[in-house]
Protein backbone atom coordinates (compact mmCIF):
# COMPACT_ATOMS: atom_id res chain seq x y z
CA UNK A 1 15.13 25.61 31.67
CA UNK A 2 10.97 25.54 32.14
CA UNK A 3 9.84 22.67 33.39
CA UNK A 4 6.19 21.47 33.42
CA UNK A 5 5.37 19.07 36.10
CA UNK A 6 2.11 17.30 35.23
CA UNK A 7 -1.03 16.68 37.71
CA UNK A 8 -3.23 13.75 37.04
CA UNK A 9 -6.01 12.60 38.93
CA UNK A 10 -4.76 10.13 41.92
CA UNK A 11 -1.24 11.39 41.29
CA UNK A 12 1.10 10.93 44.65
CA UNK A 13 1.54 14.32 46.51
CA UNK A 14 5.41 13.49 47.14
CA UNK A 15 6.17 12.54 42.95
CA UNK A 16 5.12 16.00 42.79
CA UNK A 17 6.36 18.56 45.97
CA UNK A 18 9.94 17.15 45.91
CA UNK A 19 11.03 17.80 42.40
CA UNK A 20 8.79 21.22 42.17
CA UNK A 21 10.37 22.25 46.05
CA UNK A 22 14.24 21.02 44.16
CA UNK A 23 13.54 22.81 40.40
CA UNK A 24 12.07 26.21 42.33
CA UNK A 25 14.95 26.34 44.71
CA UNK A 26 17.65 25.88 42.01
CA UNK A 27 15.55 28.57 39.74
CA UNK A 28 16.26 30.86 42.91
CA UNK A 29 19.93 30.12 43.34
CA UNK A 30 21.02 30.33 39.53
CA UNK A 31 17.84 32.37 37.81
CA UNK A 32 17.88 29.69 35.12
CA UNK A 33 15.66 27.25 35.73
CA UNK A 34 11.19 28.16 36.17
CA UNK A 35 8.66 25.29 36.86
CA UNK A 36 5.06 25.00 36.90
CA UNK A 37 2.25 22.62 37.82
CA UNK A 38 0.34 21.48 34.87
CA UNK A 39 -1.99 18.86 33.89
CA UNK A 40 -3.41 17.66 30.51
CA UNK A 41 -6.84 19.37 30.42
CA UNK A 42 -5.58 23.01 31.31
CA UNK A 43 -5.94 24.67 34.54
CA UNK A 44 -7.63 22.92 37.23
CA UNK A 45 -7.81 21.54 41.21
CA UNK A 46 -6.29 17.92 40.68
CA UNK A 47 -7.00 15.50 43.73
CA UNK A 48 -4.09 13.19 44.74
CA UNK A 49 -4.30 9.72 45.91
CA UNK A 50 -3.63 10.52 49.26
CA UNK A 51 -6.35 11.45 51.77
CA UNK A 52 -7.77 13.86 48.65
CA UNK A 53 -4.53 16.28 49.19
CA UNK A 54 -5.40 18.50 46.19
CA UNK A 55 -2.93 20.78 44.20
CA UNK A 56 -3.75 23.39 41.13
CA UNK A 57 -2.48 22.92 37.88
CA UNK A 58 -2.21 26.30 36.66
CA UNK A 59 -1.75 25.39 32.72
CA UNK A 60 -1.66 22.68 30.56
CA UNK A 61 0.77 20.29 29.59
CA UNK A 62 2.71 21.79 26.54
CA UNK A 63 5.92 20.47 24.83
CA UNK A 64 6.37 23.10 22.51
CA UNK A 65 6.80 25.21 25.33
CA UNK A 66 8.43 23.23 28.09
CA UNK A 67 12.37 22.15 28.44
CA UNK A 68 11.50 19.00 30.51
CA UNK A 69 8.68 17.63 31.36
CA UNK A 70 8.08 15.71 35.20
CA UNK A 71 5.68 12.66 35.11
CA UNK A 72 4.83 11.40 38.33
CA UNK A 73 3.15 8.05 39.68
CA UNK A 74 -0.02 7.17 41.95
CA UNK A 75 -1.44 7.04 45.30
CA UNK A 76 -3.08 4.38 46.34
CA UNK A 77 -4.01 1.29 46.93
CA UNK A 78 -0.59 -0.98 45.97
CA UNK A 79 -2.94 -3.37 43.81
CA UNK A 80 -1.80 -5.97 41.43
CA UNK A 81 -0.67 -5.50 37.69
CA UNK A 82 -3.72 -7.22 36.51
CA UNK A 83 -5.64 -4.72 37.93
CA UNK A 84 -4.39 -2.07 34.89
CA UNK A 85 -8.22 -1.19 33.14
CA UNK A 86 -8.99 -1.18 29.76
CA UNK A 87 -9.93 2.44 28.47
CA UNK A 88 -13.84 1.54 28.86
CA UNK A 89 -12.87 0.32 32.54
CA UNK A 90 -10.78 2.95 33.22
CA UNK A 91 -13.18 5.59 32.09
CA UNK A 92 -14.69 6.38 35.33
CA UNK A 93 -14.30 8.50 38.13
CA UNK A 94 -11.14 7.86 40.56
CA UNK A 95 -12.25 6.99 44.10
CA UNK A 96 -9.89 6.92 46.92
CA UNK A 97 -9.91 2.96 47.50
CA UNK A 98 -8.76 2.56 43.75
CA UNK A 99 -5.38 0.39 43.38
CA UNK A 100 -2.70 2.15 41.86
CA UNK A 101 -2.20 0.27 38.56
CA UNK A 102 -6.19 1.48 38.19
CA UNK A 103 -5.20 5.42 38.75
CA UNK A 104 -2.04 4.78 36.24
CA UNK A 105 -3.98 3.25 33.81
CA UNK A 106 -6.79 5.64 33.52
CA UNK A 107 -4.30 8.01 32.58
CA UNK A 108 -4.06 6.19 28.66
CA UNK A 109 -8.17 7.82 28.47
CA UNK A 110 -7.44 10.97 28.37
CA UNK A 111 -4.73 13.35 26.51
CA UNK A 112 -1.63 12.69 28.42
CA UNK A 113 -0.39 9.95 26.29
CA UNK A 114 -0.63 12.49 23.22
CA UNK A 115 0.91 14.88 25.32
CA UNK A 116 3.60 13.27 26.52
CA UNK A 117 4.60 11.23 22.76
CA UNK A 118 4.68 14.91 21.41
CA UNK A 119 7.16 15.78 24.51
CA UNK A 120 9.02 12.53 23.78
CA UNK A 121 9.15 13.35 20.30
CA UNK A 122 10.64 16.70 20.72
CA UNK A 123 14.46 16.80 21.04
CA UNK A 124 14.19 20.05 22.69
CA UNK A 125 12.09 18.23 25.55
CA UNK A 126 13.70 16.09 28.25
CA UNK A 127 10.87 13.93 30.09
CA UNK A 128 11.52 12.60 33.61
CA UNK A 129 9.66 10.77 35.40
CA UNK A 130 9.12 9.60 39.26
CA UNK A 131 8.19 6.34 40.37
CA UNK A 132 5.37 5.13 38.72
CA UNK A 133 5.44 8.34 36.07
CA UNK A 134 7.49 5.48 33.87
CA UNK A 135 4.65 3.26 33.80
CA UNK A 136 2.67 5.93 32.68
CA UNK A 137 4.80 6.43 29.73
CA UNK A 138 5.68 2.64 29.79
CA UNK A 139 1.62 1.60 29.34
CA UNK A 140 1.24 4.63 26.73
CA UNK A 141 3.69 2.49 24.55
CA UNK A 142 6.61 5.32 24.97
CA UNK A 143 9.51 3.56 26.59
CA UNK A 144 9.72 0.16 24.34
CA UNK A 145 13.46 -0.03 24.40
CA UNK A 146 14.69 2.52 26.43
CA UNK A 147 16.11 2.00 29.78
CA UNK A 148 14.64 3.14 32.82
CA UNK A 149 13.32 2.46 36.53
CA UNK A 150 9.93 2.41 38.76
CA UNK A 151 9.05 1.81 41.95
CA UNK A 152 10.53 -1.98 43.02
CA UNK A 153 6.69 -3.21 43.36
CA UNK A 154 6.67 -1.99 39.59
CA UNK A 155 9.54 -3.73 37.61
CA UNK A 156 8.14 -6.28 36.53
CA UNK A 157 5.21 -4.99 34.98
CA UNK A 158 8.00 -1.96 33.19
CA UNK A 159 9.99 -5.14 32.05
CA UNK A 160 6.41 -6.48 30.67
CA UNK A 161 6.18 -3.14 28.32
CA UNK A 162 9.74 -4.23 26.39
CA UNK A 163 11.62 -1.43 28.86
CA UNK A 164 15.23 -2.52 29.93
CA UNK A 165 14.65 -2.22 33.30
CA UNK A 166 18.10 -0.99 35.42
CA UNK A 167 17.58 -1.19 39.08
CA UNK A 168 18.88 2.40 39.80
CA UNK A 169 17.65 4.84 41.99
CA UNK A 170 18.17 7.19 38.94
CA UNK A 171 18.34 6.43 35.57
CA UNK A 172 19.64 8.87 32.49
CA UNK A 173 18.67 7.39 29.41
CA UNK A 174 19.59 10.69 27.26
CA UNK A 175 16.31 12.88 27.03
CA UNK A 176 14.35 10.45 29.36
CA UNK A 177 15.15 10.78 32.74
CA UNK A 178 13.84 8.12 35.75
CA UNK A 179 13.65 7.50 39.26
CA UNK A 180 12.42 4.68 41.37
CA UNK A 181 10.67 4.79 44.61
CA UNK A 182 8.75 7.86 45.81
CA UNK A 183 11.27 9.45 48.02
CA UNK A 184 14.08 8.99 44.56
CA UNK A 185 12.04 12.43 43.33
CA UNK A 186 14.56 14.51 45.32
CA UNK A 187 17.48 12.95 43.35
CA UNK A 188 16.00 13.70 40.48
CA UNK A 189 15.25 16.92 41.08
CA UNK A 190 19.10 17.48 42.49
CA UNK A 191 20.32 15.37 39.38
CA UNK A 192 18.45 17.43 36.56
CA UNK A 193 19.88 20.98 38.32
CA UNK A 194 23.03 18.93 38.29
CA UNK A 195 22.65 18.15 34.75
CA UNK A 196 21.35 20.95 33.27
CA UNK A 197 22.56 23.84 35.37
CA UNK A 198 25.34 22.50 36.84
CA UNK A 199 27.32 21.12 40.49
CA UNK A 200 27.53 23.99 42.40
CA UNK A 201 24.02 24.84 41.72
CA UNK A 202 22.80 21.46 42.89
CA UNK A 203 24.79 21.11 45.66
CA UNK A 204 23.62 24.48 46.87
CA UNK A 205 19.92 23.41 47.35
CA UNK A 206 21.34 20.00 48.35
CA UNK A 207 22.71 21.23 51.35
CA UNK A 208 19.28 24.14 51.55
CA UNK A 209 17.61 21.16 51.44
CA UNK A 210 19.53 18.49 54.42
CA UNK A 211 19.50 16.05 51.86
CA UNK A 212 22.22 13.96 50.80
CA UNK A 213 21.59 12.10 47.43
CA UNK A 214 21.95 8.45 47.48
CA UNK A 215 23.72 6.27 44.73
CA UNK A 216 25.27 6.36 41.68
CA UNK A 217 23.16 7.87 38.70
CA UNK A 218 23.17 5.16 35.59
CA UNK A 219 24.10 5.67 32.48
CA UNK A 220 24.95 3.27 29.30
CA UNK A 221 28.28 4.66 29.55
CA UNK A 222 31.68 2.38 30.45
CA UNK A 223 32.78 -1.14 30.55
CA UNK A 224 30.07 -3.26 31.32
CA UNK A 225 30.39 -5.42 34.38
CA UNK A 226 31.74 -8.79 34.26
CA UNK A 227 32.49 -11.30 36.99
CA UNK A 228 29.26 -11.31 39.05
């Protein structure tokens, strides 16, 4: 399995480090799995959202080439869902005191969204995302229907796109893959190892790692609920 994790200007350092730090150390343990940092205009120094932490992308995004594909949110400012631009608005340069739904939405002006429906269109590609990754894909008009999960400041504005929203920490909606919260990238990361290479894999780096995953992974699958 190669994975791609993409890098987009005023991306959040920890979307990033804790599935890359999970995929690499699973890729050690069972040989299988490879990962890379990537971002939609090729190889380049991408500045985060937080205190201008900077990481390389060392390719660019390609779905022809990649098993899954990591999308992660923003740093920033928490902001208000209003505050998503329009692509002249979002055009310009990210600053550090830009709110997040700004640094998310500036993403529709350049190729990612093209990117990322080619990677969604692929059914060789599984596409995951962390935190606010799914309102990237959510705002590119990629996840009408599907079910998924964002951050919890975040839901409503995924429920706005015509997402069914599940409030899971993980959510596996076949070849699209979600988390919530920031710190819900390590589950992912242990889930998709899980998933793709399997158990004994992931609970190796789980324990590497002093990390103990927390709740039940969703999936349309089963009964559904009644009573409360």
């Amino acid at each position: 399995m190669h994975a791609q994790i993409v890098l987009f200007d005023g991306f959040d350092p920890l979307d990033v480090i804790a599935p890359f730090e999970v995929l690499h150390a699973g890729g050690t343990a069972s040989g299988a799995v490879s990962v890379e940092l990537v971002s939609a205009e090729g190889p380049r120094e991408v500045v985060s959202g937080t205190g201008g932490l900077a990481l390389r992308a060392t390719a660019a995004l390609d779905p022809a080439r990649a098993d899954l594909v990591v999308v992660p949110g923003a740093s920033g400012r928490v902001g208000e869902a209003g505050d998503v631009p329009d692509h002249e608005v979002g055009a310009g340069e990210p600053t550090q005191d830009d709110p997040i739904p700004v640094l998310l939405g500036r993403t529709l002006t350049t190729e990612l969204p093209v990117l990322l429906k080619a990677a969604m269109g692929n059914p060789q590609v599984t596409v995951a995302a962390v935190c606010g990754g799914s309102l990237v894909l959510a705002m590119a008009g990629l996840l009408e229907g599907r079910h998924a999960v964002t951050h919890h400041l975040g839901l409503d504005l995924l429920d706005a796109t015509g997402v069914h929203v599940v409030n899971a920490r993980v959510v596996d909606d076949g070849d699209l893959i979600t988390s919530g919260g920031v710190t819900s990238g390590l589950d992912l990361g242990l889930y998709l190892l899980e998933r793709e290479v399997g158990p004994r894999i992931a609970h190796a780096v789980e324990e590497l790692f002093a990390h103990e995953r927390r709740g039940t992974v969703w999936r349309a699958e089963g009964p559904v609920p009644v009573g409360f």
